[in-house]
C-alpha atoms as a PDB file:
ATOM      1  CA  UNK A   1      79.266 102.181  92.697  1.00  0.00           C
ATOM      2  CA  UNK A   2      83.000 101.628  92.259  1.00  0.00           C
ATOM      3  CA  UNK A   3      83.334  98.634  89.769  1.00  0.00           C
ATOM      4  CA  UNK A   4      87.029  96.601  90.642  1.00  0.00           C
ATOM      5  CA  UNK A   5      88.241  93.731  89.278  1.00  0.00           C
ATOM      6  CA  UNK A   6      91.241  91.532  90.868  1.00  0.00           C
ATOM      7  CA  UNK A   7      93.011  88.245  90.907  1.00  0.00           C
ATOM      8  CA  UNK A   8      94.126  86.795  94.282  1.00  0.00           C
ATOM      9  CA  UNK A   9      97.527  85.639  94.710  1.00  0.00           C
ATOM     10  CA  UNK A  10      99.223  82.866  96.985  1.00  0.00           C
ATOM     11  CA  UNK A  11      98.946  84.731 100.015  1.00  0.00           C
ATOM     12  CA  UNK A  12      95.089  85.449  99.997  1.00  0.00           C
ATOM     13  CA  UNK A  13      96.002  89.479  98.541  1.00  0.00           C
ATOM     14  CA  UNK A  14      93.565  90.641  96.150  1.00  0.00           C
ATOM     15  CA  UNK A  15      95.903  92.721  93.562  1.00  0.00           C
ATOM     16  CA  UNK A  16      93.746  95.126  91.579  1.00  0.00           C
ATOM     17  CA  UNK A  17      93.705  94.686  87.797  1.00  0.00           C
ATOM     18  CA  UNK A  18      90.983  96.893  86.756  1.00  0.00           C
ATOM     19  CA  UNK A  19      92.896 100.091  87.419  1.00  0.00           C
ATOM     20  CA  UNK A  20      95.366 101.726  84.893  1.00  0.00           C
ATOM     21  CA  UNK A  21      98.848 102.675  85.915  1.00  0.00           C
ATOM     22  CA  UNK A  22      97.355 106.230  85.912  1.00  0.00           C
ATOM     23  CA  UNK A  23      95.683 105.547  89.241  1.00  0.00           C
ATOM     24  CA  UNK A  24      98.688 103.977  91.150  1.00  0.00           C
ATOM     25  CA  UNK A  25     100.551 105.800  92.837  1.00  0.00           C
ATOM     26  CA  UNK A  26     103.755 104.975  91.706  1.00  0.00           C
ATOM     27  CA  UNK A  27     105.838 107.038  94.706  1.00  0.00           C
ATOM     28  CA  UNK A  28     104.247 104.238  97.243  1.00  0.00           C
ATOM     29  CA  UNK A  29     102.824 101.446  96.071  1.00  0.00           C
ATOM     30  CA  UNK A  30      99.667 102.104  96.159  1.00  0.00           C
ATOM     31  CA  UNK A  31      96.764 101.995  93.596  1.00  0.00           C
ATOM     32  CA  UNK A  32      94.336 104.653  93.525  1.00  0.00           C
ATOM     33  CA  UNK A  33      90.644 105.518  92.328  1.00  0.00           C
ATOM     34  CA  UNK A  34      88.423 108.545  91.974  1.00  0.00           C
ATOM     35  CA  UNK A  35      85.162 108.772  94.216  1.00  0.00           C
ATOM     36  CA  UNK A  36      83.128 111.712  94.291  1.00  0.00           C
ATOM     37  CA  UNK A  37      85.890 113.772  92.037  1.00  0.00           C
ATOM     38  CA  UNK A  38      88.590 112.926  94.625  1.00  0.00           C
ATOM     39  CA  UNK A  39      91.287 110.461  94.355  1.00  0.00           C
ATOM     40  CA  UNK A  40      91.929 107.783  96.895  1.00  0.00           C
ATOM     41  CA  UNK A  41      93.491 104.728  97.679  1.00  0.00           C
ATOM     42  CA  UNK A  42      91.902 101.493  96.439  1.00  0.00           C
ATOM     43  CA  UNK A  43      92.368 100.182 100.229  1.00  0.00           C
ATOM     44  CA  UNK A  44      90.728 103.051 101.736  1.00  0.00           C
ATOM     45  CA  UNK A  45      87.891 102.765  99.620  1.00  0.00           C
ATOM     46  CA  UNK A  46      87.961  98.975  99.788  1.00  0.00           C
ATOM     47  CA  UNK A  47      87.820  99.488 103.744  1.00  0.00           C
ATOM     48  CA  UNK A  48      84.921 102.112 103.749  1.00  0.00           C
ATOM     49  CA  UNK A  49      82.816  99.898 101.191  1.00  0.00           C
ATOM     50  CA  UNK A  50      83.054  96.678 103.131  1.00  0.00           C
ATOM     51  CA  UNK A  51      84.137  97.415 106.545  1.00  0.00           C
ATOM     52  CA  UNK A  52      82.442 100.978 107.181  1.00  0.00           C
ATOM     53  CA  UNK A  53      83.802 104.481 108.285  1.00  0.00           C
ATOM     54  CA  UNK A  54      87.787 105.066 109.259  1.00  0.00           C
ATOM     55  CA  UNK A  55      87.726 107.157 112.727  1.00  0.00           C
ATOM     56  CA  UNK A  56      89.051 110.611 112.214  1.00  0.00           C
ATOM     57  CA  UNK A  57      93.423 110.682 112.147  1.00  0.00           C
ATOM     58  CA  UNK A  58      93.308 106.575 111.736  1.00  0.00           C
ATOM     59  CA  UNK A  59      95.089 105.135 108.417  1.00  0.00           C
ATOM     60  CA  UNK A  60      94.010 101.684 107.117  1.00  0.00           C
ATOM     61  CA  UNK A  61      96.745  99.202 107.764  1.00  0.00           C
ATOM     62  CA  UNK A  62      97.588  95.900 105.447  1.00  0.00           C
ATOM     63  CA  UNK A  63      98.495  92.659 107.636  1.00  0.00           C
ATOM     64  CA  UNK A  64      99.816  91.352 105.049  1.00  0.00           C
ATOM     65  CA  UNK A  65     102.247  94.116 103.984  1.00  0.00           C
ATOM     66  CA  UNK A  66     101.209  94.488 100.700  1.00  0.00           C
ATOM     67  CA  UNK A  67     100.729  97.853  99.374  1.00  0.00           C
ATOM     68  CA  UNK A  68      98.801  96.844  95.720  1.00  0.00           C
ATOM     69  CA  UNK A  69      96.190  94.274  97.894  1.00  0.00           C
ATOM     70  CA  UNK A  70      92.657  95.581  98.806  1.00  0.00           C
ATOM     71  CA  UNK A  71      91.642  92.579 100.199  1.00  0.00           C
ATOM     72  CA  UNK A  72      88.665  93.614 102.849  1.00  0.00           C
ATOM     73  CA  UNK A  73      90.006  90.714 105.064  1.00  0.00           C
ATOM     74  CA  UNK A  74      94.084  92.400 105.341  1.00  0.00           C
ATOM     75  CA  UNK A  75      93.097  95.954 106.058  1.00  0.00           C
ATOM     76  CA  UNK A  76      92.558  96.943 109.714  1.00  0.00           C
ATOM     77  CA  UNK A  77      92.220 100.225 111.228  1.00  0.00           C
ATOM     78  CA  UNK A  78      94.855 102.012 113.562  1.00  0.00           C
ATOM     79  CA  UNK A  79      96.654 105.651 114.110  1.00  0.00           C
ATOM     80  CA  UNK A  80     100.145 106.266 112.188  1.00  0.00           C
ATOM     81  CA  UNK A  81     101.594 105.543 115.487  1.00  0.00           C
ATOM     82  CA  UNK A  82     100.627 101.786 115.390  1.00  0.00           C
ATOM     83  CA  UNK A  83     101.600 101.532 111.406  1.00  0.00           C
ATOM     84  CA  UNK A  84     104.982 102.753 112.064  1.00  0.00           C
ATOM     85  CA  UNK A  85     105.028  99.715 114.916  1.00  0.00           C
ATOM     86  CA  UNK A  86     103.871  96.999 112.323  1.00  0.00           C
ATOM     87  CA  UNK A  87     107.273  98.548 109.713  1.00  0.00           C
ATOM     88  CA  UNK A  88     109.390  97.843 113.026  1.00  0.00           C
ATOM     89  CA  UNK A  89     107.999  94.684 114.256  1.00  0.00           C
ATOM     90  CA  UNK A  90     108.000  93.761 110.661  1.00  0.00           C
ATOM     91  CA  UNK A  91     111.668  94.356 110.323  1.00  0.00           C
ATOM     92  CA  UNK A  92     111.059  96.444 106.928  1.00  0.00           C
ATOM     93  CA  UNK A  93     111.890  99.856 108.197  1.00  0.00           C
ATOM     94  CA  UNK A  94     114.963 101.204 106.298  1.00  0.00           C
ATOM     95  CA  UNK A  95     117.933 100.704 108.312  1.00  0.00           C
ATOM     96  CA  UNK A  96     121.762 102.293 107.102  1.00  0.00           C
ATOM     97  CA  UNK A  97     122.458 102.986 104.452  1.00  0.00           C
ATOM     98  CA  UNK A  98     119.155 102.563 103.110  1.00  0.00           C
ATOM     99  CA  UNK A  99     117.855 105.191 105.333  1.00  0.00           C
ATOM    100  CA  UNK A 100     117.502 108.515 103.003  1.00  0.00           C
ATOM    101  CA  UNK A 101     119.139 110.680 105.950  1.00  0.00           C
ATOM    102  CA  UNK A 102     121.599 108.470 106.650  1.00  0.00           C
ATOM    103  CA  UNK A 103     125.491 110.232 106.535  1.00  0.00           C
ATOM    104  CA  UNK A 104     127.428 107.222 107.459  1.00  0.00           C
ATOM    105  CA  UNK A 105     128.278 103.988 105.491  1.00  0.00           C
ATOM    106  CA  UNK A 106     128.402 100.258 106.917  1.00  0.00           C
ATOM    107  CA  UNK A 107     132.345 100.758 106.369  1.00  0.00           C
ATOM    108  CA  UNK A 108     131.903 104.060 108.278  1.00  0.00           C
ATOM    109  CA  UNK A 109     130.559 102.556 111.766  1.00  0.00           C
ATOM    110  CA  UNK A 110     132.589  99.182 111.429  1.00  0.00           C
ATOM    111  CA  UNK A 111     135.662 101.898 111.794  1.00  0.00           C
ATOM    112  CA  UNK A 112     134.083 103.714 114.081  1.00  0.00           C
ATOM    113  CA  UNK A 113     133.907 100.651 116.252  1.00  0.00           C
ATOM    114  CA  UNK A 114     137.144  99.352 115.669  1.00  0.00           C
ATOM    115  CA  UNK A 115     138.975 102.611 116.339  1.00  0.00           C
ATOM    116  CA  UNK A 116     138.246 102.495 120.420  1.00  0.00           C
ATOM    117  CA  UNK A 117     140.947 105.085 121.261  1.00  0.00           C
ATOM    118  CA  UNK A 118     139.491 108.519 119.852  1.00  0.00           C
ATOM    119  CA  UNK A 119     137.631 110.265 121.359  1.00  0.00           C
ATOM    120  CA  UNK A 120     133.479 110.297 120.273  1.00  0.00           C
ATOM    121  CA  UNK A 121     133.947 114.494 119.799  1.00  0.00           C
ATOM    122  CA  UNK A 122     136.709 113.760 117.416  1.00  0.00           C
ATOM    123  CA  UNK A 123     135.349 111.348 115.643  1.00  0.00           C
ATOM    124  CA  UNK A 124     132.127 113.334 115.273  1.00  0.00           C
ATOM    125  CA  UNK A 125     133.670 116.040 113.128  1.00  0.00           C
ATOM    126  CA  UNK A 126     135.939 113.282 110.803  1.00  0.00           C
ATOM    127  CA  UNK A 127     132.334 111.680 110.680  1.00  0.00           C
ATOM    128  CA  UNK A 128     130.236 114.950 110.746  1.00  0.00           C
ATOM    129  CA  UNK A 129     127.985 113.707 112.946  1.00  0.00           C
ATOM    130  CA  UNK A 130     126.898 114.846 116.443  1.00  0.00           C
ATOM    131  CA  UNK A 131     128.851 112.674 119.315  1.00  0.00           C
ATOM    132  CA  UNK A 132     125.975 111.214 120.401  1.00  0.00           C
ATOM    133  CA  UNK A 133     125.690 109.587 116.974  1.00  0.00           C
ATOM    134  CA  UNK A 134     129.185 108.353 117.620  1.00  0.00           C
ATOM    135  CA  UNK A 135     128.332 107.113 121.254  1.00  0.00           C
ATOM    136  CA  UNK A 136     124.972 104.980 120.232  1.00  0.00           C
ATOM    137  CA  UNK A 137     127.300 103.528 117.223  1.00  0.00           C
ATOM    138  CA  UNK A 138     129.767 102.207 119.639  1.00  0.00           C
ATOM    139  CA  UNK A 139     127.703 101.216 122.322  1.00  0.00           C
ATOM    140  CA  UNK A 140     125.347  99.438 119.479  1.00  0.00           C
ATOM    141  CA  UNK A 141     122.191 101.336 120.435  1.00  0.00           C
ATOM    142  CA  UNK A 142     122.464 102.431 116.270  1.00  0.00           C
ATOM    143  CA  UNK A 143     123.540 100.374 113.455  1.00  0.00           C
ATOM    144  CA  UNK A 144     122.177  97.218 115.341  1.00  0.00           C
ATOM    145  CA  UNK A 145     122.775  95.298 111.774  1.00  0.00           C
ATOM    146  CA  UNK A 146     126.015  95.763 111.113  1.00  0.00           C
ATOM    147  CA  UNK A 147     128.364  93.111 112.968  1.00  0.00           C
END
């Protein structure tokens, strides 16, 4: 039986202290364990040993958004599809310039939507983006944050 220890902090999370740094995975937040000579996440297991079996292609979501807690009561079950709705309903996808693919700046769109004479094609290859890029900027489909 996996033995964990935690405290539990002002929101209710239960933050795992009897793990090393070893076992967290340090690319995402989230701490890990060995079962059966695999390795997996503390609130996967946490989830299995408490809650039961995780349906085939489902990952184990926090409510609480809290990638170290294995509190039982904060995991529920769901496809990718409804994780990658909780990040946007959440507000903490990356948005801008925070976004790893991003090619454009803040400074970049707030020109492109100040400069309302060239055309989207032209300012595409200045930008080296495709036009449509330059469309959704200017008609603030993209780059909803930036005023």
């Amino acid at each position: 039986m996996l033995k964990v220890a935690f405290y539990v902090d002002e929101n209710g999370c239960w933050i795992c202290t009897s793990h090393s740094p070893l076992t967290h995975d340090q690319r995402t937040g989230y701490y890990c364990c060995k079962v059966d000579g695999k390795t997996i996440r503390m609130h996967r297991q946490m989830y299995l040993m408490v809650k039961g079996p995780i349906p085939e292609g489902n990952v184990v979501r926090h409510t609480c958004d809290n990638s170290r807690c294995i509190n039982p009561a904060h995991l529920k079950v769901g496809s990718h599809a409804d994780n990658v709705q909780d990040r946007v309903d959440r507000d903490r996808s990356a948005k801008g310039e925070q976004n790893g693919r991003s090619k454009l700046t803040e400074a970049d769109v707030k020109n492109i939507r100040a400069d309302n004479t060239t055309p989207n094609v032209t300012m595409a290859r200045i930008y080296h983006v495709d036009p449509k890029a330059i469309y959704d900027i200017r008609h603030r489909n993209t780059w909803k944050h930036v005023s």
